[in-house]
PDB file of N, CA and C in Angstrom:
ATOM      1  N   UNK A   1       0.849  -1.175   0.000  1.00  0.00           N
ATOM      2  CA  UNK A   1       0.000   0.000   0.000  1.00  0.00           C
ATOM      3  C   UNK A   1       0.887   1.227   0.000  1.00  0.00           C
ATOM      4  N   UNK A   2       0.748   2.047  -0.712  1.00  0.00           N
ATOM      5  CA  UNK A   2       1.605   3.423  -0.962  1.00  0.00           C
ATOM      6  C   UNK A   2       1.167   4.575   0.251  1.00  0.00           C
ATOM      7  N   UNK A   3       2.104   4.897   0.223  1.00  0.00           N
ATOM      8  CA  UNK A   3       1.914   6.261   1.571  1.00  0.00           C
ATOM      9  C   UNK A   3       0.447   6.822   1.366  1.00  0.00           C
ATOM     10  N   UNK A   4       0.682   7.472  -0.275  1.00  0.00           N
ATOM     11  CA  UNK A   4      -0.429   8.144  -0.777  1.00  0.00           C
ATOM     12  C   UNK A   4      -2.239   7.256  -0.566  1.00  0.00           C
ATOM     13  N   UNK A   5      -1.984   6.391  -0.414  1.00  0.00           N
ATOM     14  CA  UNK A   5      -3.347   5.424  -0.486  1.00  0.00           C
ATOM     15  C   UNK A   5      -3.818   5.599   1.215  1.00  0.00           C
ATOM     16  N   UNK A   6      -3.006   5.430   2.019  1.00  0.00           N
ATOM     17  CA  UNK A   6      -2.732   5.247   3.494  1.00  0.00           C
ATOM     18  C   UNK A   6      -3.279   5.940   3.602  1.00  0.00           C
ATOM     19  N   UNK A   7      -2.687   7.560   3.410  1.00  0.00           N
ATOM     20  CA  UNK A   7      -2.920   8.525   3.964  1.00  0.00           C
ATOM     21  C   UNK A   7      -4.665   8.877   3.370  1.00  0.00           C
ATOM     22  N   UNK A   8      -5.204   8.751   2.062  1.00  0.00           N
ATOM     23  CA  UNK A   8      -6.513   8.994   1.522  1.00  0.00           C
ATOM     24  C   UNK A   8      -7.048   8.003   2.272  1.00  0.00           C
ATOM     25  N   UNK A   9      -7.209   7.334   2.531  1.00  0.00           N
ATOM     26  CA  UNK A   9      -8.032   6.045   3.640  1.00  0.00           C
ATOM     27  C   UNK A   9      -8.049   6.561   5.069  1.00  0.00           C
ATOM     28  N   UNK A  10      -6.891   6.839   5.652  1.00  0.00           N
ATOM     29  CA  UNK A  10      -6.662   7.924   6.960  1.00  0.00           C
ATOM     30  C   UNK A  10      -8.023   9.292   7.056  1.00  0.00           C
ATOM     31  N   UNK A  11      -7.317   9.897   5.775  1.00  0.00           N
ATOM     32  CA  UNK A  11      -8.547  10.708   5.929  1.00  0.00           C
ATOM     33  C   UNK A  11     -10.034  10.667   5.427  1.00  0.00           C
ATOM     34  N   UNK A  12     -10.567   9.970   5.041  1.00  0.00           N
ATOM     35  CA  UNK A  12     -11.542   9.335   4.853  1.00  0.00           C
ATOM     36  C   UNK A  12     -12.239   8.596   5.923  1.00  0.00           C
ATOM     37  N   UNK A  13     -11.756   7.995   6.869  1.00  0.00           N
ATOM     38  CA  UNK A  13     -12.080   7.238   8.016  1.00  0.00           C
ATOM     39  C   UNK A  13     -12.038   8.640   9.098  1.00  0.00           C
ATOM     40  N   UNK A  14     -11.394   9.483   8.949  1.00  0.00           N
ATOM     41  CA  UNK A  14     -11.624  10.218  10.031  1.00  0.00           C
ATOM     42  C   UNK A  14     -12.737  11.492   9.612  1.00  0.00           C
ATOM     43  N   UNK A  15     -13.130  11.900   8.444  1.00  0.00           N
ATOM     44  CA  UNK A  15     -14.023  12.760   7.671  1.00  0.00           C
ATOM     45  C   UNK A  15     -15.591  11.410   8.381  1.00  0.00           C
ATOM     46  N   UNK A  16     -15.220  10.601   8.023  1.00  0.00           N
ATOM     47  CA  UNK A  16     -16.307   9.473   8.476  1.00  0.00           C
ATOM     48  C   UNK A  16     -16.562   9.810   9.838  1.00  0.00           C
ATOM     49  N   UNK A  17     -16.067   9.711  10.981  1.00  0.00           N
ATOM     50  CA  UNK A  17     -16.006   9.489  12.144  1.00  0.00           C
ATOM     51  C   UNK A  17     -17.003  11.029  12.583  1.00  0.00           C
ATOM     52  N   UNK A  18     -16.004  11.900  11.896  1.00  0.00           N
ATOM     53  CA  UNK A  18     -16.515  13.146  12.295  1.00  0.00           C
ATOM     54  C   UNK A  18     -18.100  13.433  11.918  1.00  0.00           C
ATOM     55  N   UNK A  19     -18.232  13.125  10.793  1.00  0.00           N
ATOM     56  CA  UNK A  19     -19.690  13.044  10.069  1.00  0.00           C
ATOM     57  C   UNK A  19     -20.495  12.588  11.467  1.00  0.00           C
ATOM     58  N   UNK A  20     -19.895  11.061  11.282  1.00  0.00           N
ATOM     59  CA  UNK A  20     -20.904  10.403  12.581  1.00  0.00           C
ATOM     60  C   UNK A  20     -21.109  10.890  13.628  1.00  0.00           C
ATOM     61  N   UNK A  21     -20.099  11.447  13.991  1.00  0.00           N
ATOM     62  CA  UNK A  21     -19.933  12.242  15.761  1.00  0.00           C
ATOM     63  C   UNK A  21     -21.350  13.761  15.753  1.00  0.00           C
ATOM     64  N   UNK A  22     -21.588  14.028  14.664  1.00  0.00           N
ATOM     65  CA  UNK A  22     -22.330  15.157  14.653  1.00  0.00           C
ATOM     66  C   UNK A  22     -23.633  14.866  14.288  1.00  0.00           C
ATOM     67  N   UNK A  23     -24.170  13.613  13.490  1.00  0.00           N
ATOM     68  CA  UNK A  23     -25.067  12.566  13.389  1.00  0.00           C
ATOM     69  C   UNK A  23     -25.301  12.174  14.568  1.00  0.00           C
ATOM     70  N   UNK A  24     -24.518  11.715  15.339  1.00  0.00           N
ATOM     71  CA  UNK A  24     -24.824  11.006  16.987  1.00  0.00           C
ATOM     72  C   UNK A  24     -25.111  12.427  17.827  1.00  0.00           C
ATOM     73  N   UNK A  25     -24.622  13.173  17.500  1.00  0.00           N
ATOM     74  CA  UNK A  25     -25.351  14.227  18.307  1.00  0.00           C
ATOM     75  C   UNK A  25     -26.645  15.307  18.130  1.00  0.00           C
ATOM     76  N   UNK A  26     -26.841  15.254  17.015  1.00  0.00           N
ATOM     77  CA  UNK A  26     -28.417  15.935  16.485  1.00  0.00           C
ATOM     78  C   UNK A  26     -29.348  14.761  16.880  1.00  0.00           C
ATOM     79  N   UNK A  27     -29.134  13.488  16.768  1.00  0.00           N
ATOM     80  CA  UNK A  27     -29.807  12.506  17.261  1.00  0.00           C
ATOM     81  C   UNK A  27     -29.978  12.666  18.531  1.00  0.00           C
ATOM     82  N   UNK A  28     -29.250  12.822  19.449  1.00  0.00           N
ATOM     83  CA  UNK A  28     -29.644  13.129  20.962  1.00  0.00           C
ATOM     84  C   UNK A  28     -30.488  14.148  21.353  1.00  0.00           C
ATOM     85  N   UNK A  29     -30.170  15.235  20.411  1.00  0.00           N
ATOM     86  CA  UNK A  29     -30.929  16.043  20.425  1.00  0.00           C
ATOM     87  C   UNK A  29     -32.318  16.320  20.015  1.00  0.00           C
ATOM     88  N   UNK A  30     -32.940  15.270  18.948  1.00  0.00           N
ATOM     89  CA  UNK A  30     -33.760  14.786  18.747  1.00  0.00           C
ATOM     90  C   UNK A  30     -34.539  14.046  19.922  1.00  0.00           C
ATOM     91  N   UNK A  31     -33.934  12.796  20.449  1.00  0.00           N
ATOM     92  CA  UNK A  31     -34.269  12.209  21.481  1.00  0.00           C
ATOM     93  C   UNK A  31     -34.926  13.159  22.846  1.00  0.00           C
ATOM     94  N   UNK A  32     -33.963  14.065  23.251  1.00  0.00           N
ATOM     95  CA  UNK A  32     -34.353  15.289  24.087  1.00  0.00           C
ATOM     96  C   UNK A  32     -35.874  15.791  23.899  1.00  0.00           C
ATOM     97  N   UNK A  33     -36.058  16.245  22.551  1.00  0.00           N
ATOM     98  CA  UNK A  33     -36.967  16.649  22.329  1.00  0.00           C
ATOM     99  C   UNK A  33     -38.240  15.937  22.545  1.00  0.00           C
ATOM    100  N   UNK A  34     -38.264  14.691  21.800  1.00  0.00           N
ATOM    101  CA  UNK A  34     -38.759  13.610  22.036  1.00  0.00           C
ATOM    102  C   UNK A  34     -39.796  13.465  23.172  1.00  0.00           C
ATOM    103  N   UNK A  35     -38.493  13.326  24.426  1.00  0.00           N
ATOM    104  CA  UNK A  35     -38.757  13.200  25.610  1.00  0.00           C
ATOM    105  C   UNK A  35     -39.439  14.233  26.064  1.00  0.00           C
ATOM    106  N   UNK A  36     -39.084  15.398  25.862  1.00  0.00           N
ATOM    107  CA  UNK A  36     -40.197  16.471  26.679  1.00  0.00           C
ATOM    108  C   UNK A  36     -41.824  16.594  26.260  1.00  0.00           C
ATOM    109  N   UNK A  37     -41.613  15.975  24.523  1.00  0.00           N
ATOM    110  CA  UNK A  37     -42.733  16.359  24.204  1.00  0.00           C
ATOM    111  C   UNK A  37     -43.841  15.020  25.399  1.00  0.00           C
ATOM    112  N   UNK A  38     -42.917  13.993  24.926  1.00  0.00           N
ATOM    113  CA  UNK A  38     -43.836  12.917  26.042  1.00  0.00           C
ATOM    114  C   UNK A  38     -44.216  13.239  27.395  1.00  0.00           C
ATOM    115  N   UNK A  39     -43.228  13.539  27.863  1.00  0.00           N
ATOM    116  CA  UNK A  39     -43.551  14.367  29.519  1.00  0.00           C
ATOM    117  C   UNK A  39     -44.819  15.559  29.511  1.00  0.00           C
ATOM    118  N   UNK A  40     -44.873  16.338  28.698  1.00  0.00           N
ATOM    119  CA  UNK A  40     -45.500  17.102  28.179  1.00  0.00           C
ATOM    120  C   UNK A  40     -47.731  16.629  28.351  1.00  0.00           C
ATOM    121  N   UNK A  41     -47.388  15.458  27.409  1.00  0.00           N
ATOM    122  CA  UNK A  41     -48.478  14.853  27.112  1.00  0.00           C
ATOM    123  C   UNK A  41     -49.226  13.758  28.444  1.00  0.00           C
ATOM    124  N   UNK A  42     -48.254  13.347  29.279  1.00  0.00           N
ATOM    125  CA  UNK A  42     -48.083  12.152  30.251  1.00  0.00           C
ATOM    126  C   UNK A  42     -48.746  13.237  31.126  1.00  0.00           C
ATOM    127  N   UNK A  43     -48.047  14.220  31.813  1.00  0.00           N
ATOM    128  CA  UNK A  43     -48.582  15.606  32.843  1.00  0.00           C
ATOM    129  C   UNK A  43     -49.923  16.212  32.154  1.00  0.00           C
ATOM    130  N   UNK A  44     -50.356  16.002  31.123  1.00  0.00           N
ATOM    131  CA  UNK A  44     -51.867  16.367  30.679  1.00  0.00           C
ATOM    132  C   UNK A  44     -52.419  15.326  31.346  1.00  0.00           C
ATOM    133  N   UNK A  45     -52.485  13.809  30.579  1.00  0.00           N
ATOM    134  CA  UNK A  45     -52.939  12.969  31.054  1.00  0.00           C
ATOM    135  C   UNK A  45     -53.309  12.851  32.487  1.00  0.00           C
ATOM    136  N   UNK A  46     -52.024  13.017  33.109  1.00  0.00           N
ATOM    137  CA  UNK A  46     -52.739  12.724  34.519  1.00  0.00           C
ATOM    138  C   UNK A  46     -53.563  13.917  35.472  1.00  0.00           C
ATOM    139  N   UNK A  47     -53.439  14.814  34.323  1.00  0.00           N
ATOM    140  CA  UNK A  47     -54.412  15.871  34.936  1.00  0.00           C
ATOM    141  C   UNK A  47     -55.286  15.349  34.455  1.00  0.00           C
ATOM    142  N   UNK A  48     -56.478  14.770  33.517  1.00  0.00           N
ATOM    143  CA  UNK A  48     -57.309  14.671  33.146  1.00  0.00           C
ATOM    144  C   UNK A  48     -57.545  13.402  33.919  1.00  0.00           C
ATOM    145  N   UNK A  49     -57.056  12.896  35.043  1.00  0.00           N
ATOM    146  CA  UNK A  49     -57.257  11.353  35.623  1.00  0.00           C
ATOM    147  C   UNK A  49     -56.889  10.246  34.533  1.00  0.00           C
ATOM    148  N   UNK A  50     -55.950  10.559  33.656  1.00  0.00           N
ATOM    149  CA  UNK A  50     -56.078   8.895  33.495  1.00  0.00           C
ATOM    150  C   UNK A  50     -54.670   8.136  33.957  1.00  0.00           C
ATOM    151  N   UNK A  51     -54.670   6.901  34.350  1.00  0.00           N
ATOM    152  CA  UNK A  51     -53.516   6.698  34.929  1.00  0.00           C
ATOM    153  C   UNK A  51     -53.054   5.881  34.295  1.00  0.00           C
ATOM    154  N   UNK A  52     -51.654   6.070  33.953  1.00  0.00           N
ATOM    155  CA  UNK A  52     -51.451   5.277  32.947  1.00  0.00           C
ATOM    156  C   UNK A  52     -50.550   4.010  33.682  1.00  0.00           C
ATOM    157  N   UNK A  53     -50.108   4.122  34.825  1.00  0.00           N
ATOM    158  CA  UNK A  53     -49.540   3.372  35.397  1.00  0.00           C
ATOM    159  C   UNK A  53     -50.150   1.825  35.332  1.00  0.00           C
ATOM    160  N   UNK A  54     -51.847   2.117  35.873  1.00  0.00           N
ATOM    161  CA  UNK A  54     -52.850   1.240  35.915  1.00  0.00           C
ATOM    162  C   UNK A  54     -52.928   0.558  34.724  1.00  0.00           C
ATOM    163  N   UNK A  55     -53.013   1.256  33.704  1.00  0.00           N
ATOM    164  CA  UNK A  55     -53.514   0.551  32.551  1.00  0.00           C
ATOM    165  C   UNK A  55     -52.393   0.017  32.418  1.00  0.00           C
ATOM    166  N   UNK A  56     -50.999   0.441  32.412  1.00  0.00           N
ATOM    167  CA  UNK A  56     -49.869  -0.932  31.896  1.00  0.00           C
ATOM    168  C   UNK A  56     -50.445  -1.888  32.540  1.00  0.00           C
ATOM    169  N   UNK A  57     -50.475  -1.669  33.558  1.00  0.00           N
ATOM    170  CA  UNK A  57     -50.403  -3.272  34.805  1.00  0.00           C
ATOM    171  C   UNK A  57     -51.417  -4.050  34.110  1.00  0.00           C
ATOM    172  N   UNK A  58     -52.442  -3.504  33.852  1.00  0.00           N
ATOM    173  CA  UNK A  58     -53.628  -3.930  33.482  1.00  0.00           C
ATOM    174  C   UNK A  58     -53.476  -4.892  31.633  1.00  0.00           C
ATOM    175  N   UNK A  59     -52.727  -4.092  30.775  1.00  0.00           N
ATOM    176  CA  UNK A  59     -52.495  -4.543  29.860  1.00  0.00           C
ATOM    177  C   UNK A  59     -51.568  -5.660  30.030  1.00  0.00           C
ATOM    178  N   UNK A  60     -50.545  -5.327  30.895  1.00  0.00           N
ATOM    179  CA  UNK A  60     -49.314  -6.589  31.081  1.00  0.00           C
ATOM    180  C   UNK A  60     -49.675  -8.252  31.377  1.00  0.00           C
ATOM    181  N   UNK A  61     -51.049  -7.388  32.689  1.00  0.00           N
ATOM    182  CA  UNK A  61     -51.593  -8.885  33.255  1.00  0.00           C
ATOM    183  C   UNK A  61     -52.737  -9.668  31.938  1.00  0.00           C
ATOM    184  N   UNK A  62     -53.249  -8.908  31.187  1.00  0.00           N
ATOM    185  CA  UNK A  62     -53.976  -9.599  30.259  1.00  0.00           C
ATOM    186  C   UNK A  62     -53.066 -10.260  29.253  1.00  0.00           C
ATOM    187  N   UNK A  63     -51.739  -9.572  29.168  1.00  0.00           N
ATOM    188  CA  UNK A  63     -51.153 -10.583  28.028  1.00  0.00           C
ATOM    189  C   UNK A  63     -50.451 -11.700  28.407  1.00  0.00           C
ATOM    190  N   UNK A  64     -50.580 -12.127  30.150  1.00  0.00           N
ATOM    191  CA  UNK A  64     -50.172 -13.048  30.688  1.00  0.00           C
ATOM    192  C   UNK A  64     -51.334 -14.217  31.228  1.00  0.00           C
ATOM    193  N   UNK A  65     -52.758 -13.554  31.010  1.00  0.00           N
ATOM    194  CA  UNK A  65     -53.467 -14.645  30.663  1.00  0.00           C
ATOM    195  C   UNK A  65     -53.275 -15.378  30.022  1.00  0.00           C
ATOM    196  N   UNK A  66     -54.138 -16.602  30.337  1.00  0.00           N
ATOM    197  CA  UNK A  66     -54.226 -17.626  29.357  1.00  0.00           C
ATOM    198  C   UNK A  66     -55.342 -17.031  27.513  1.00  0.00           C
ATOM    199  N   UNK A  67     -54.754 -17.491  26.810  1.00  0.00           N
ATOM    200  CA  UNK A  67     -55.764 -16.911  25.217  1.00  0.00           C
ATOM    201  C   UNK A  67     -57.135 -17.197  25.632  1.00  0.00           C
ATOM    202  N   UNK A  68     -57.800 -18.541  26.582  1.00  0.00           N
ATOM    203  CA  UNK A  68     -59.428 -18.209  26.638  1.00  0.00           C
ATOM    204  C   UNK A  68     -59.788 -17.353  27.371  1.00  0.00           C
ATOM    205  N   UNK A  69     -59.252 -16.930  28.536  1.00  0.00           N
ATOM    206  CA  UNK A  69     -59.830 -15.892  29.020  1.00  0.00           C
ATOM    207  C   UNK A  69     -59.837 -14.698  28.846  1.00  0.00           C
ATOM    208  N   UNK A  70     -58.384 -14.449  27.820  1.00  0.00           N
ATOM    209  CA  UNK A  70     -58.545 -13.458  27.146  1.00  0.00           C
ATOM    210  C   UNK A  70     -59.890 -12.952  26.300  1.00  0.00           C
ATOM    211  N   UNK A  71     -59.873 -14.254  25.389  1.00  0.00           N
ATOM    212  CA  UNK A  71     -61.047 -14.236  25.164  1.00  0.00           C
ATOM    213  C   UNK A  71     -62.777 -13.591  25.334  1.00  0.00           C
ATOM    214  N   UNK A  72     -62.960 -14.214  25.991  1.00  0.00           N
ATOM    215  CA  UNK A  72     -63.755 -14.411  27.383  1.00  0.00           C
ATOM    216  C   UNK A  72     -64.056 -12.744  27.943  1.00  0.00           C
ATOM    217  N   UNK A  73     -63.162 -12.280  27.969  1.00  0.00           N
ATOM    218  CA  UNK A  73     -63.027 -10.730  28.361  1.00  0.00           C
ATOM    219  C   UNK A  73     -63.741  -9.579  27.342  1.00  0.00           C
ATOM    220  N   UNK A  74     -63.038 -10.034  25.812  1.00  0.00           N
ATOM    221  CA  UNK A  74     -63.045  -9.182  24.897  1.00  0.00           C
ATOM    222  C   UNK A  74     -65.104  -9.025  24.420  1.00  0.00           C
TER     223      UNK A  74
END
């Protein structure tokens, strides 16, 4: 491999890296956003009474029924 090849691969892998590093970080920043908007919506919710805590539990334990009583329910 020639210096010249080395070195274009060198910088290429690091033009890469950098790309990514600023990709991985608008993404977080995305995520951030994300998150508030959910918090946002969750603090409505439980002003309006609904609890969402309940309903996981509630959904979790029905998908750990057995399928007839699932059934049976619906």
């Amino acid at each position: 491999m020639s210096e010249e090849n080395k070195q274009e691969q060198i910088g290429f892998h690091k033009g890469s890296l950098t790309t990514l590093a600023k990709e991985r970080q608008e993404l977080a920043r995305m995520i951030g956003i994300v998150e508030q908007l959910m918090q946002v919506h969750l603090q409505e919710l439980k002003k309006l009474g609904v609890d969402l805590e309940a309903e996981a539990k509630k959904a979790l334990e029905s998908k750990e029924a057995p399928l007839e009583e699932q059934i049976k329910k619906a």
